[in-house]
Protein backbone atom coordinates (compact mmCIF):
# COMPACT_ATOMS: atom_id res chain seq x y z
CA UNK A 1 36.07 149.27 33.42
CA UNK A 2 35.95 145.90 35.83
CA UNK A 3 33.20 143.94 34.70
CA UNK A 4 30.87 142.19 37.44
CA UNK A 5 32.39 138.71 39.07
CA UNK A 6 36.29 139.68 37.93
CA UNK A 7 38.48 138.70 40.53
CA UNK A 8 36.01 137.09 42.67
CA UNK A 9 37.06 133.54 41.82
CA UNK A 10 39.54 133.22 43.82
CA UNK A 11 37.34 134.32 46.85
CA UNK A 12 34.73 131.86 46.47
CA UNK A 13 36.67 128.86 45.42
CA UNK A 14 39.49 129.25 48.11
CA UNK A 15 39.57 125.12 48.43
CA UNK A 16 40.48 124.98 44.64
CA UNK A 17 43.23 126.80 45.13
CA UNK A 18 44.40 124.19 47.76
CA UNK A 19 44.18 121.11 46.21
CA UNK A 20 46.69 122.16 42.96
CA UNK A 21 47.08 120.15 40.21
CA UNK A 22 44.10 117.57 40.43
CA UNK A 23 41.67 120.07 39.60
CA UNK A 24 43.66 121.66 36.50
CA UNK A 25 41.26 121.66 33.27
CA UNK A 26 42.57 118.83 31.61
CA UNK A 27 43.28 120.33 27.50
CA UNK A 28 40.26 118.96 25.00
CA UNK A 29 39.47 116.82 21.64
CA UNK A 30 37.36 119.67 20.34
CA UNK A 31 38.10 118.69 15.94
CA UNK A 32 36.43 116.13 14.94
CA UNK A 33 39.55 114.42 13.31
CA UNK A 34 40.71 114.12 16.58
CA UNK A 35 37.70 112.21 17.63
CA UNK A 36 37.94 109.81 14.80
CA UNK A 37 41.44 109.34 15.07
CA UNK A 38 41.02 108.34 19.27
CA UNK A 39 37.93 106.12 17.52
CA UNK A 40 40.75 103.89 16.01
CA UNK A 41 42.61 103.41 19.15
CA UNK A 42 41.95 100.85 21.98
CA UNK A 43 38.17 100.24 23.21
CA UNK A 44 37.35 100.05 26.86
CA UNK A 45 33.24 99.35 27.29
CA UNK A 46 31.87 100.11 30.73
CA UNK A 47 28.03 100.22 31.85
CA UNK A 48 28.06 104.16 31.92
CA UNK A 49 30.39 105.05 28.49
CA UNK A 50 32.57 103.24 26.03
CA UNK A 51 36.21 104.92 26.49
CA UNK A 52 38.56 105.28 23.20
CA UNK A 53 42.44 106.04 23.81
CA UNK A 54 44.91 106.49 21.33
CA UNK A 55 48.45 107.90 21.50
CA UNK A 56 49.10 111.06 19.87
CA UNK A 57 52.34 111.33 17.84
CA UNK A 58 54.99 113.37 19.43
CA UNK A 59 54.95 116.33 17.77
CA UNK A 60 51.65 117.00 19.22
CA UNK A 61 52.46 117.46 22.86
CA UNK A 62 52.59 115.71 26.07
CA UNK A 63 49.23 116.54 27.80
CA UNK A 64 46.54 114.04 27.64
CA UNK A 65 43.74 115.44 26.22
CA UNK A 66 40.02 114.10 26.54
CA UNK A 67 36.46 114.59 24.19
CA UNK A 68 32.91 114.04 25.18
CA UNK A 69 30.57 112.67 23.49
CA UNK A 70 26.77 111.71 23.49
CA UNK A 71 24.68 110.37 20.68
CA UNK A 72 20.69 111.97 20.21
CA UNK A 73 19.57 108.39 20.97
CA UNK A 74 20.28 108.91 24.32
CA UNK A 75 18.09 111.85 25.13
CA UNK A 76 17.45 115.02 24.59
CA UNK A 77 20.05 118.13 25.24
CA UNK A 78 19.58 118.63 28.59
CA UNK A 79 20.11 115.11 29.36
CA UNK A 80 22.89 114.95 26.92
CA UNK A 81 24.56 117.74 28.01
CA UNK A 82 24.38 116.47 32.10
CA UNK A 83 25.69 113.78 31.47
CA UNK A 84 28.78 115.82 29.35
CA UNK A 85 29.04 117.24 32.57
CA UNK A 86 29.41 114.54 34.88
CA UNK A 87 32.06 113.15 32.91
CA UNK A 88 33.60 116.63 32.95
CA UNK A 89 33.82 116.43 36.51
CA UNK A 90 35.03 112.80 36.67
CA UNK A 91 38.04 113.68 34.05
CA UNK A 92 38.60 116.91 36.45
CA UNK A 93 39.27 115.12 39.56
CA UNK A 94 40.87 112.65 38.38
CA UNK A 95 42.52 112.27 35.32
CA UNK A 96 45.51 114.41 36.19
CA UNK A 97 47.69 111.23 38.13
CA UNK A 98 45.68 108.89 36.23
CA UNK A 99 45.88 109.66 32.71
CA UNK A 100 49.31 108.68 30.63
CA UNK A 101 50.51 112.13 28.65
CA UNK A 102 50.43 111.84 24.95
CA UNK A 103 47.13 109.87 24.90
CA UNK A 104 43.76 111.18 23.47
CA UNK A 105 40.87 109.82 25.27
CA UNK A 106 36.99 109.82 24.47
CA UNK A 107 34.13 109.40 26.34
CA UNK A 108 31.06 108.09 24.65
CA UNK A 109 28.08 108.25 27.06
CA UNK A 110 25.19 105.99 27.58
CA UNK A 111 21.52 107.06 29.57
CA UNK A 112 23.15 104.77 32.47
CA UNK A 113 25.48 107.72 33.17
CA UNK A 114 22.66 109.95 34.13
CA UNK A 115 21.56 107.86 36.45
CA UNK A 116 24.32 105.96 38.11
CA UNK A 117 25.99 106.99 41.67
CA UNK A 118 29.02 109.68 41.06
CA UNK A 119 30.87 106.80 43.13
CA UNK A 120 30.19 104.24 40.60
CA UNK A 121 30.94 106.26 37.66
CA UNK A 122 34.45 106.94 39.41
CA UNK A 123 34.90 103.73 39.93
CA UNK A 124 34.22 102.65 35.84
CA UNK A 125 36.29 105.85 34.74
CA UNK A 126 39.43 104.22 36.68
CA UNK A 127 39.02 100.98 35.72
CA UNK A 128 38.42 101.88 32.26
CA UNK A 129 41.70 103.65 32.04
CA UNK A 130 43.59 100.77 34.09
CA UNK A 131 42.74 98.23 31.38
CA UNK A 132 43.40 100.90 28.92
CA UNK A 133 47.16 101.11 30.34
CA UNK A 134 47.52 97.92 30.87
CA UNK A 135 46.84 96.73 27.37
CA UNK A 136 48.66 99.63 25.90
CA UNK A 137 51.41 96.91 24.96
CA UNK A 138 48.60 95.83 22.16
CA UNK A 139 48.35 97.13 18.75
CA UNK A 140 45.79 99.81 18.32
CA UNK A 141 43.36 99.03 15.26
């Protein structure tokens, strides 16, 4: 029996379709010995979140792979969990030509991200991951 909303995706999201690979679900850091291994890579602080990167060995795969994360000192759930989301979102449109494969990153939010312009928190995403890159000749810790 069809359950309710099954193959209406497509239909109400025809623009998704479009636009390919930048809006692919990027895969996720969902163990937490994934988290504290990307917590030993290469710091990036911005205003909005602290990003961690670390490569992955090779037997683990190619696709970059990102985590989320948001301490109880920042707020409550709901404010916890929309600011998950906005860095969801960020990651979604736009980590697919930015992102280097075999990397882990992690987002650690601050209450700035709640409130700062979607523009803005583009802008510190790509910037964090272009110093990222570009120091990616450095040890990691």
């Amino acid at each position: 029996m069809p359950r309710p909303g099954d193959g209406e995706s497509s239909s109400r999201r025809p623009s998704a379709l479009a636009e390919g690979a930048a809006l692919a679900c990027p895969e996720r850091l969902k163990k937490r010995a994934e988290f504290l291994a990307a917590a030993k890579g290469r710091r990036q602080h911005q205003r909005c979140f602290t990003m961690q990167a670390r490569r992955r060995s090779e037997a683990q795969g190619d696709a970059p792979r990102f985590g989320f994360t948001v301490t109880k000192k920042t707020g409550n759930s709901v404010i916890r969990n929309r600011i998950r989301r906005r860095f969801r979102e960020i990651v979604r449109l736009h980590a697919a030509g930015d992102a280097r494969p075999g990397m882990d990153y992690v987002l650690v939010g601050r209450i700035d991200a709640l409130t700062a312009g979607f523009d803005d928190l583009r802008r510190e995403f790509l910037s964090a991951l272009h110093k990222i890159h570009s120091a990616e000749r450095k040890p990691d810790r």
